[in-house]
Protein backbone atom coordinates (compact mmCIF):
# COMPACT_ATOMS: atom_id res chain seq x y z
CA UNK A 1 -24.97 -24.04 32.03
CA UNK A 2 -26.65 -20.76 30.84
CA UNK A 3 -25.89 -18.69 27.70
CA UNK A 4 -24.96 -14.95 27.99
CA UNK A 5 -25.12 -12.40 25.82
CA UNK A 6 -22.41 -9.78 24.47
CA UNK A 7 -22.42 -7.05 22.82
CA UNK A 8 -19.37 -4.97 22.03
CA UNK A 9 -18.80 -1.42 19.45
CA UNK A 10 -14.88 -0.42 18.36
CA UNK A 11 -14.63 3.09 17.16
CA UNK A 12 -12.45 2.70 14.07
CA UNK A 13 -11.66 5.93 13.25
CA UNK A 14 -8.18 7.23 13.58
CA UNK A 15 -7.25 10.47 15.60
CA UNK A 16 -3.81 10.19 16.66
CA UNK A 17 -2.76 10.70 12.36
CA UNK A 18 -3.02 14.42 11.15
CA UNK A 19 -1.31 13.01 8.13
CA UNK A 20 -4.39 10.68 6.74
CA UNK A 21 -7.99 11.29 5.74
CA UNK A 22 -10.07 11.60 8.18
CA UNK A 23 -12.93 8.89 8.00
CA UNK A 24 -15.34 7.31 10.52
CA UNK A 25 -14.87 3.72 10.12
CA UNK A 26 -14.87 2.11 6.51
CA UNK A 27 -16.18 4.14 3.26
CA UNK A 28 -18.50 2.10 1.48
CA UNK A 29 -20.18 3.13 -1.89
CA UNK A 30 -24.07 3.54 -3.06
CA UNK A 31 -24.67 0.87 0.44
CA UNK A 32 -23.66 0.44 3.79
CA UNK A 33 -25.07 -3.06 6.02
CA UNK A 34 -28.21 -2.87 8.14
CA UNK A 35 -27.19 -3.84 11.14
CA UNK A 36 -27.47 -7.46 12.34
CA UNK A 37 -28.87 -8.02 9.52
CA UNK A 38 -26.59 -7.75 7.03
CA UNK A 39 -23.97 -9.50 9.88
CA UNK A 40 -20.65 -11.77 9.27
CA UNK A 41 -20.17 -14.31 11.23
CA UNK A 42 -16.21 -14.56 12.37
CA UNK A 43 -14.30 -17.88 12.86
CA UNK A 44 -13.63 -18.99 16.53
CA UNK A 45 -12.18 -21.70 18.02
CA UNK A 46 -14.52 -22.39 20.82
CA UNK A 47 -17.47 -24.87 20.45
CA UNK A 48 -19.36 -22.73 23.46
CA UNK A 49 -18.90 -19.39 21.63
CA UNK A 50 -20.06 -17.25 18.65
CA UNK A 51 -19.46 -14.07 16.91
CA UNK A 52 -20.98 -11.77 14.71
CA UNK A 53 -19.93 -8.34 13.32
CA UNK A 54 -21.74 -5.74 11.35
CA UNK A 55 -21.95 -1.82 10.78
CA UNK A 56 -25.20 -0.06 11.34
CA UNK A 57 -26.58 2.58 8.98
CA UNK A 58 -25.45 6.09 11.11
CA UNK A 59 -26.50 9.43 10.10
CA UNK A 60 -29.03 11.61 8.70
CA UNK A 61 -29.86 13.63 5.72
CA UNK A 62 -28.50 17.11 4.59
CA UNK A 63 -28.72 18.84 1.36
CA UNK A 64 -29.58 15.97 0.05
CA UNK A 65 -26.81 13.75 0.89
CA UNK A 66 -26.27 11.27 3.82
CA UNK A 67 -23.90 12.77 6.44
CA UNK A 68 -22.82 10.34 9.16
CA UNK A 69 -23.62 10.86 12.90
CA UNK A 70 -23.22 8.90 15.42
CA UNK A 71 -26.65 9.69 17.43
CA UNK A 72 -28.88 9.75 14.68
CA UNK A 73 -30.57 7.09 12.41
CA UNK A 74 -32.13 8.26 9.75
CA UNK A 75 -30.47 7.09 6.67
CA UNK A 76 -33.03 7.51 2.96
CA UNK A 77 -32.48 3.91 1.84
CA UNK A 78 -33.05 5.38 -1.58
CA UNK A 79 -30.52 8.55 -1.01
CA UNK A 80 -28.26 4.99 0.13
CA UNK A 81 -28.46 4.01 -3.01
CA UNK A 82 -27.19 6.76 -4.99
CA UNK A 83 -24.50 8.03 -2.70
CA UNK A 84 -21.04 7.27 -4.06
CA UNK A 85 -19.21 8.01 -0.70
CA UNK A 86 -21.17 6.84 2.81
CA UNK A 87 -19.37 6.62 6.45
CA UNK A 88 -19.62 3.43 7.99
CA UNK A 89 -18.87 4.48 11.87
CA UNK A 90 -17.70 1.72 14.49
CA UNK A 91 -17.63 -1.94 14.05
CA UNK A 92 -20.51 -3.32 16.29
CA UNK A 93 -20.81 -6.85 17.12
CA UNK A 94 -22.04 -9.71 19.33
CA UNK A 95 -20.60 -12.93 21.30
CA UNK A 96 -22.61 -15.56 22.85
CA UNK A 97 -21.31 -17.81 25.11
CA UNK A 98 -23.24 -20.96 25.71
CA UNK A 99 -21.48 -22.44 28.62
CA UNK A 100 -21.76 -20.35 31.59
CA UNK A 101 -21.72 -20.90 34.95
CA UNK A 102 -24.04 -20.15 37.76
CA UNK A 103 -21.02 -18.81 39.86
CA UNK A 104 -20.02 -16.63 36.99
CA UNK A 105 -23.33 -15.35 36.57
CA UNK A 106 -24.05 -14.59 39.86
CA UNK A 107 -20.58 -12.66 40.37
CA UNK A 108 -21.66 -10.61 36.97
CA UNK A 109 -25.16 -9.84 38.25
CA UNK A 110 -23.97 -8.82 41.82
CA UNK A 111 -21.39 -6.54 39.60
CA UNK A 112 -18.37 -8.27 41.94
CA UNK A 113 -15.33 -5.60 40.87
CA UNK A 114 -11.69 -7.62 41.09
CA UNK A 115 -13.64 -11.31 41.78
CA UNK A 116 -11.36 -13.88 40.51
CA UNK A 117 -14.47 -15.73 38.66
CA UNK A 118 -15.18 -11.96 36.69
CA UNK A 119 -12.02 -11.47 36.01
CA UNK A 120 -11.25 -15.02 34.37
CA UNK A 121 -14.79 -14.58 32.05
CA UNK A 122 -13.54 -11.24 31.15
CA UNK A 123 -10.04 -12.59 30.43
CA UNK A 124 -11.33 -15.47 28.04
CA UNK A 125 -13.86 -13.05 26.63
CA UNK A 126 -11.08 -10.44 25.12
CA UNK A 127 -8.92 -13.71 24.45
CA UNK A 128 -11.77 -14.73 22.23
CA UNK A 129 -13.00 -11.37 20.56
CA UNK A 130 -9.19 -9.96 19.92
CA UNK A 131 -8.22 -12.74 17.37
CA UNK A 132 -10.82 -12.39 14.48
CA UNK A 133 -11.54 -8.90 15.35
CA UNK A 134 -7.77 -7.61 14.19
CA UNK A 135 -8.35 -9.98 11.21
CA UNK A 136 -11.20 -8.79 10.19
CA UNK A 137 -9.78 -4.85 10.31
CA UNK A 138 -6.56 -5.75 8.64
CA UNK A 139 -8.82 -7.57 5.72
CA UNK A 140 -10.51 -3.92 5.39
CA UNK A 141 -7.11 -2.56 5.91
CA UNK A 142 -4.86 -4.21 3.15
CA UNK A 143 -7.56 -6.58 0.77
CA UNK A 144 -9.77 -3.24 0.87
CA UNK A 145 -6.82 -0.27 0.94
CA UNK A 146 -8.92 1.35 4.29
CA UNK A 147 -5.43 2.21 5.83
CA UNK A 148 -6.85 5.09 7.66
CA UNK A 149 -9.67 2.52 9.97
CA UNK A 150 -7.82 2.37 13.25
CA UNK A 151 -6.67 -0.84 14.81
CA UNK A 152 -7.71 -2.62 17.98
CA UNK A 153 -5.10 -2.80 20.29
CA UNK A 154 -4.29 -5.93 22.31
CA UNK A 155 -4.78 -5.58 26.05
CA UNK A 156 -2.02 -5.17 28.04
CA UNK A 157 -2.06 -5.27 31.67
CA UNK A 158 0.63 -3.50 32.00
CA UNK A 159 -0.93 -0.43 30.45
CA UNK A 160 -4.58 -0.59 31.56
CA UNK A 161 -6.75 -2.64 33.26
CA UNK A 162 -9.32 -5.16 32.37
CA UNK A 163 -11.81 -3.72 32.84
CA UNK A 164 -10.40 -0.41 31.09
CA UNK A 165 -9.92 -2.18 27.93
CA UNK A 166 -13.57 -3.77 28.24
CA UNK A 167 -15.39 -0.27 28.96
CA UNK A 168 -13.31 1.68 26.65
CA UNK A 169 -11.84 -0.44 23.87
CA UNK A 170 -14.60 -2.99 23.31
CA UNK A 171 -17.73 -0.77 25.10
CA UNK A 172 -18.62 -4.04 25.87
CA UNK A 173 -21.97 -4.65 27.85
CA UNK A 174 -23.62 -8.04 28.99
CA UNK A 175 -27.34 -9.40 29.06
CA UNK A 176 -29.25 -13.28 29.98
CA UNK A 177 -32.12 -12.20 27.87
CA UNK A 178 -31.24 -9.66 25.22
CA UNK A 179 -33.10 -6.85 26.14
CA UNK A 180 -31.55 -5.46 29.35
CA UNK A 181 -27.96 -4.66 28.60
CA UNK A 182 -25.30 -3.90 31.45
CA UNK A 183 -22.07 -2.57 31.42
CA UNK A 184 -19.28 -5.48 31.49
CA UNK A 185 -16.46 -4.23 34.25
CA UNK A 186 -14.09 -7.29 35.63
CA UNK A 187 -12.24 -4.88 37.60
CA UNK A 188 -11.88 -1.29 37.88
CA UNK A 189 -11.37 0.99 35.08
CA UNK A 190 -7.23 2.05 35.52
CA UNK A 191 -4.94 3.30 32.99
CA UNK A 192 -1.02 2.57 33.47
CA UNK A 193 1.17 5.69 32.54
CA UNK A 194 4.63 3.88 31.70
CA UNK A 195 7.19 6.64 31.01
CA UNK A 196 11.42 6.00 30.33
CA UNK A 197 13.88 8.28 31.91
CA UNK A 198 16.93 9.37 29.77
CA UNK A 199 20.24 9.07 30.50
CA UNK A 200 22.58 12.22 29.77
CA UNK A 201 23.86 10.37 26.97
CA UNK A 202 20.15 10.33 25.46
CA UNK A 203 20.03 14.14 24.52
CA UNK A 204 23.17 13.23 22.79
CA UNK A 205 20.75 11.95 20.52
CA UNK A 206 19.37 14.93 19.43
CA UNK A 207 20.73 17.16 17.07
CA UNK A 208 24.37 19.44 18.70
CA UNK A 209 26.17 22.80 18.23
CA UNK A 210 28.92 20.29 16.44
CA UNK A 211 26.29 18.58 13.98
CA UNK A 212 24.57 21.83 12.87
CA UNK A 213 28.42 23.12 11.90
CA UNK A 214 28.81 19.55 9.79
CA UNK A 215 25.97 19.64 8.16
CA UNK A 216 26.96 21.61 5.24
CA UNK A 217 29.54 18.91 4.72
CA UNK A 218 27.30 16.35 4.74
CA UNK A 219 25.34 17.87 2.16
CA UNK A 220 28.16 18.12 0.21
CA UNK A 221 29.46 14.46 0.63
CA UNK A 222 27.01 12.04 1.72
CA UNK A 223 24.24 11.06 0.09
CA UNK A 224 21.20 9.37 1.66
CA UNK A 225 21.36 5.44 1.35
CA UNK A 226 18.21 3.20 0.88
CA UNK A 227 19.26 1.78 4.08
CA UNK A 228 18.89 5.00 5.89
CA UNK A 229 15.74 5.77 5.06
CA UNK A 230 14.68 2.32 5.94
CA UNK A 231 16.32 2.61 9.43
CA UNK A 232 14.70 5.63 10.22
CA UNK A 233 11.68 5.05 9.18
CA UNK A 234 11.76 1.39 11.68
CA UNK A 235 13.30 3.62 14.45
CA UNK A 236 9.83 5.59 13.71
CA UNK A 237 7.70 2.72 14.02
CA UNK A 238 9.89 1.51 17.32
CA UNK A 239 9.49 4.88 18.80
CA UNK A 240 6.00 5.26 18.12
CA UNK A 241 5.39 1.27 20.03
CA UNK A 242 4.99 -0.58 16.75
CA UNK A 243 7.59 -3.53 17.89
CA UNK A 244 6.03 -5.34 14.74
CA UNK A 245 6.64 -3.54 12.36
CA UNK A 246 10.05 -2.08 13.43
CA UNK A 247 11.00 -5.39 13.33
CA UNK A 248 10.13 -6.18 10.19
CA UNK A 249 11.35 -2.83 8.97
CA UNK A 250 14.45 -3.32 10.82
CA UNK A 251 15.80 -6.57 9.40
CA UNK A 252 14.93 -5.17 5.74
CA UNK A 253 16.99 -2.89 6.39
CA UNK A 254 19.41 -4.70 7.69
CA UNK A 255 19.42 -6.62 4.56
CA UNK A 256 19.58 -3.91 2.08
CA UNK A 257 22.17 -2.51 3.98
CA UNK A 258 24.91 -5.45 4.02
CA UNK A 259 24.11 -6.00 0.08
CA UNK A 260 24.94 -1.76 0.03
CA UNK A 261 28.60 -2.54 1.84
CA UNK A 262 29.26 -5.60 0.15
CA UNK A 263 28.70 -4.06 -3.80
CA UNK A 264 30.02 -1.04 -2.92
CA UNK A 265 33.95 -2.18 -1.23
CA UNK A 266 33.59 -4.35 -4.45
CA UNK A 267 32.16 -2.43 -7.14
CA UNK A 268 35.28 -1.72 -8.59
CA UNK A 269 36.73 -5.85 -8.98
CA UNK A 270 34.49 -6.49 -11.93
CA UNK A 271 36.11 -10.14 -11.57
CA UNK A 272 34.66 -10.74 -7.43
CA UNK A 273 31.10 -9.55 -8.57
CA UNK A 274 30.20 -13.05 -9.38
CA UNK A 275 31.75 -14.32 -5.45
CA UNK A 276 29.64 -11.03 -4.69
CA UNK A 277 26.10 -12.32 -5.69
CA UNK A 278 27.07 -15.53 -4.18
CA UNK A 279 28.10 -14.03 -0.94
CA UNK A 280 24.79 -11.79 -0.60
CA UNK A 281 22.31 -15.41 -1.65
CA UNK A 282 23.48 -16.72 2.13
CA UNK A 283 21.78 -16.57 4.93
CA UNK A 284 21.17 -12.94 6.49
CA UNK A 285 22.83 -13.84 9.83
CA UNK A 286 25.72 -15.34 8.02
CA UNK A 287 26.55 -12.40 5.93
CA UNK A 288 26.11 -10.39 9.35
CA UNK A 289 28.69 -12.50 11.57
CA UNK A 290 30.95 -12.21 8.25
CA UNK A 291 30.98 -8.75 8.65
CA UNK A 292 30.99 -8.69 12.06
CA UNK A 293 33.95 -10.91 11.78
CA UNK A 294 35.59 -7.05 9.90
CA UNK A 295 34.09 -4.56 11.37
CA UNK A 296 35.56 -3.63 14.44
CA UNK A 297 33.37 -1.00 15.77
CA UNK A 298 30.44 -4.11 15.52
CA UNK A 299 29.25 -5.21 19.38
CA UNK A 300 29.60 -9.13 19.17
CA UNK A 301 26.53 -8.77 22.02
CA UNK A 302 24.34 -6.87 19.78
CA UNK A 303 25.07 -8.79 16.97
CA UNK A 304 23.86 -11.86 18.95
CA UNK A 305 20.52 -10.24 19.50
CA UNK A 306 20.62 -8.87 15.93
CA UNK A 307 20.75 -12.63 15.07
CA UNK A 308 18.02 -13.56 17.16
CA UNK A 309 15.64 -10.61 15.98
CA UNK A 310 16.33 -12.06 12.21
CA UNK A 311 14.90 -15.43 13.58
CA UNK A 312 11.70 -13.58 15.56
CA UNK A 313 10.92 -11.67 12.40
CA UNK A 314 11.11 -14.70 9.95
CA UNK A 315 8.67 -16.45 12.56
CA UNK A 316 6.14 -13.13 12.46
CA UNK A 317 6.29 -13.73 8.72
CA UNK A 318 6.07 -17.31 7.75
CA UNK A 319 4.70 -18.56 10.76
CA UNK A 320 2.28 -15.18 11.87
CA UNK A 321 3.83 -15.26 15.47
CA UNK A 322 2.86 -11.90 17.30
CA UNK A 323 5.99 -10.33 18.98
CA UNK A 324 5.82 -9.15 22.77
CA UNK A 325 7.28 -6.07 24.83
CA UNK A 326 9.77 -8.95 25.56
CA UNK A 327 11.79 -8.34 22.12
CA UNK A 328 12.35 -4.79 22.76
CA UNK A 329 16.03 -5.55 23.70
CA UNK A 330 16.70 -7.14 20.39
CA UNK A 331 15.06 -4.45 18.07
CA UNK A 332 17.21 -2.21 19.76
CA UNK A 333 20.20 -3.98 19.44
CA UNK A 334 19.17 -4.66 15.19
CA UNK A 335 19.05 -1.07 15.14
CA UNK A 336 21.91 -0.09 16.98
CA UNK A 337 24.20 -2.92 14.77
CA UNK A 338 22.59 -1.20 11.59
CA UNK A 339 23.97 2.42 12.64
CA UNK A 340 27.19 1.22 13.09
CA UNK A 341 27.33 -0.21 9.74
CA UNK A 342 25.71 3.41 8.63
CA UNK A 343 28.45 4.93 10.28
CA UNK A 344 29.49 6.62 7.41
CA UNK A 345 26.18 8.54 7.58
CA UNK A 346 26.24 9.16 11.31
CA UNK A 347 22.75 8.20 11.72
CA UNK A 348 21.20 9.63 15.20
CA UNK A 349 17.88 7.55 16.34
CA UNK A 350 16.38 10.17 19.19
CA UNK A 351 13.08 9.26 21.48
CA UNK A 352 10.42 11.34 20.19
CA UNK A 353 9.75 12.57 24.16
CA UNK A 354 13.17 11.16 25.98
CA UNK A 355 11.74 14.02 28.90
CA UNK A 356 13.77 17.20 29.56
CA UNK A 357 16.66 18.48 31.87
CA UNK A 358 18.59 21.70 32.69
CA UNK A 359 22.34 21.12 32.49
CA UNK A 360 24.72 23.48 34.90
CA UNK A 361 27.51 23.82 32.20
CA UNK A 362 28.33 26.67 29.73
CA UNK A 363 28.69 24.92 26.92
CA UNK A 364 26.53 25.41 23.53
């Protein structure tokens, strides 16, 4: 067995929001690490493996303060330590693997594109590095309040390649001996464009000729619930490809939104409140197949998958399971059940880019 030699860089900062500060990385104050030398090691459950992580000092001086760059390095250690604001830049880090094989070297060195033996290293490799990466930038994220440092996202075949997400995600490159560093490429550098056509019925979504005229009335008469806002805002994340977090966002809502029915078809029978709060301490999916069990205009099939989104989200929370593409059906069918009981708000959730059409008909 031979070791090899990783090294990887994550750009962190965030250019897909126009709504958040702008920052390169992490903002640390009157200090920044030193490279390697300041490092953290990161928790991995492989005997054969280790990683480290660490930020190097990027920049250079102007007008007396430190101004971050990414091709320069000359950072005043004593400007460092007066500076009350200082860049960090990408997360740069190493993994050493102590259990090679000669096979796997050999199909690394002779740069063998699409080799089964490449492509399994490189698939244990972001299996490895993904893990305590994402923990590590959701410490920075939430113990730290850095919500603007961008996430590393999970591979996904069907969306890029292997060696995509190696070259572009991780910039990951490869050595035996530490001082000649190769680019790491398992297979060829593609990117999947996955698109949805819309039905007809999808522009129905958008906004019509007959909701513009009922608008005023809605002004007039329907006030915003808590549970709208909620729903949109996890139809936001679900549009946007954040299954997680719609999910989470989703069943809240859900939630807040049977308690909303419940007090308010009862608000008036001071002497039920008490059969109310009882009611509302039962299980979530019980209160929902109670209603269900009322509310004609429910689905009984999208109820079911309602249900079984109120399980997957209780497992991402107590038990930290990572939802898959495979749950799609069921967010959409929490949301859907959650407009219909919103009905009286006649919630639209549109695709943010559901494509366009020309239609052959006169009407508005």
């Amino acid at each position: 067995m031979t070791k090899l030699y990783f090294k990887f860089a994550i750009l962190l900062e965030d250019f897909s929001n126009n709504d958040i500060v702008h920052h390169y990385g992490p903002v640390f104050t009157r200090w920044i690490p030193d490279g390697e030398t300041d490092s953290i090691s990161l928790k991995v459950d492989d005997i054969n493996a280790a990683i480290k992580i660490w930020f190097s000092r990027m920049g250079f001086v102007q007008d007396g303060f430190i101004e971050f760059d990414y091709e320069k390095r000359e950072v005043d250690p004593k400007i460092l330590s007066q500076q009350a604001v200082l860049e960090a830049g990408p997360l740069i880090g190493s993994l050493e693997l102590s259990d090679i094989s000669a096979n796997e070297i050999n199909v690394i060195v002779e740069e063998k594109i699409n080799d089964e033996i490449y492509i399994r290293l490189g698939k244990r490799i972001v299996n490895l590095l993904y893990p305590p990466i994402i923990h590590f930038i959701e410490i920075l994220r939430i113990n730290y309040g850095q919500y603007w440092i961008k996430k590393l996202h999970k591979w996904d075949s069907r969306t890029e390649s292997l060696g995509n997400y190696c070259h572009n995600a991780l910039k990951l490159t490869w050595s035996t001996d530490k001082q000649t560093w190769k680019s790491f490429s398992p297979t060829k550098q593609e990117i999947n464009l996955v698109g949805r056509m819309a039905a007809d019925k999808s522009f129905e979504k958008y906004i019509t000729y007959e909701d513009w005229i009922s608008i005023p009335e809605k002004i007039e008469k329907t006030p915003v619930s808590l549970g709208g806002v909620i729903l949109v805002s996890a139809h936001q994340y679900f549009d946007s490809g954040n299954i997680k977090q719609a999910l989470i966002e989703g069943v809240t809502c859900l939630e807040i939104t049977v308690s909303e029915i419940i007090k308010k078809r009862f608000r008036d029978q001071r002497n039920l409140m008490d059969k109310v709060t009882r009611f509302l301490e039962l299980p979530l999916n019980i209160q929902l197949l109670v209603l269900t069990a009322t509310i004609q205009e429910l689905d009984p099939k999208n109820v079911n998958m309602a249900i079984e989104a109120i399980k997957l989200r209780n497992e991402i929370v107590h038990e930290g399971m990572e939802p898959t593409n495979d749950n799609i059906n069921r967010i959409e069918a929490l949301l859907s059940t959650i407009k219909v009981l919103l009905a009286d708000q006649v919630i639209k959730l549109p695709d943010s880019n559901a494509g366009n059409k020309l239609f052959q008909n006169n009407g508005k």
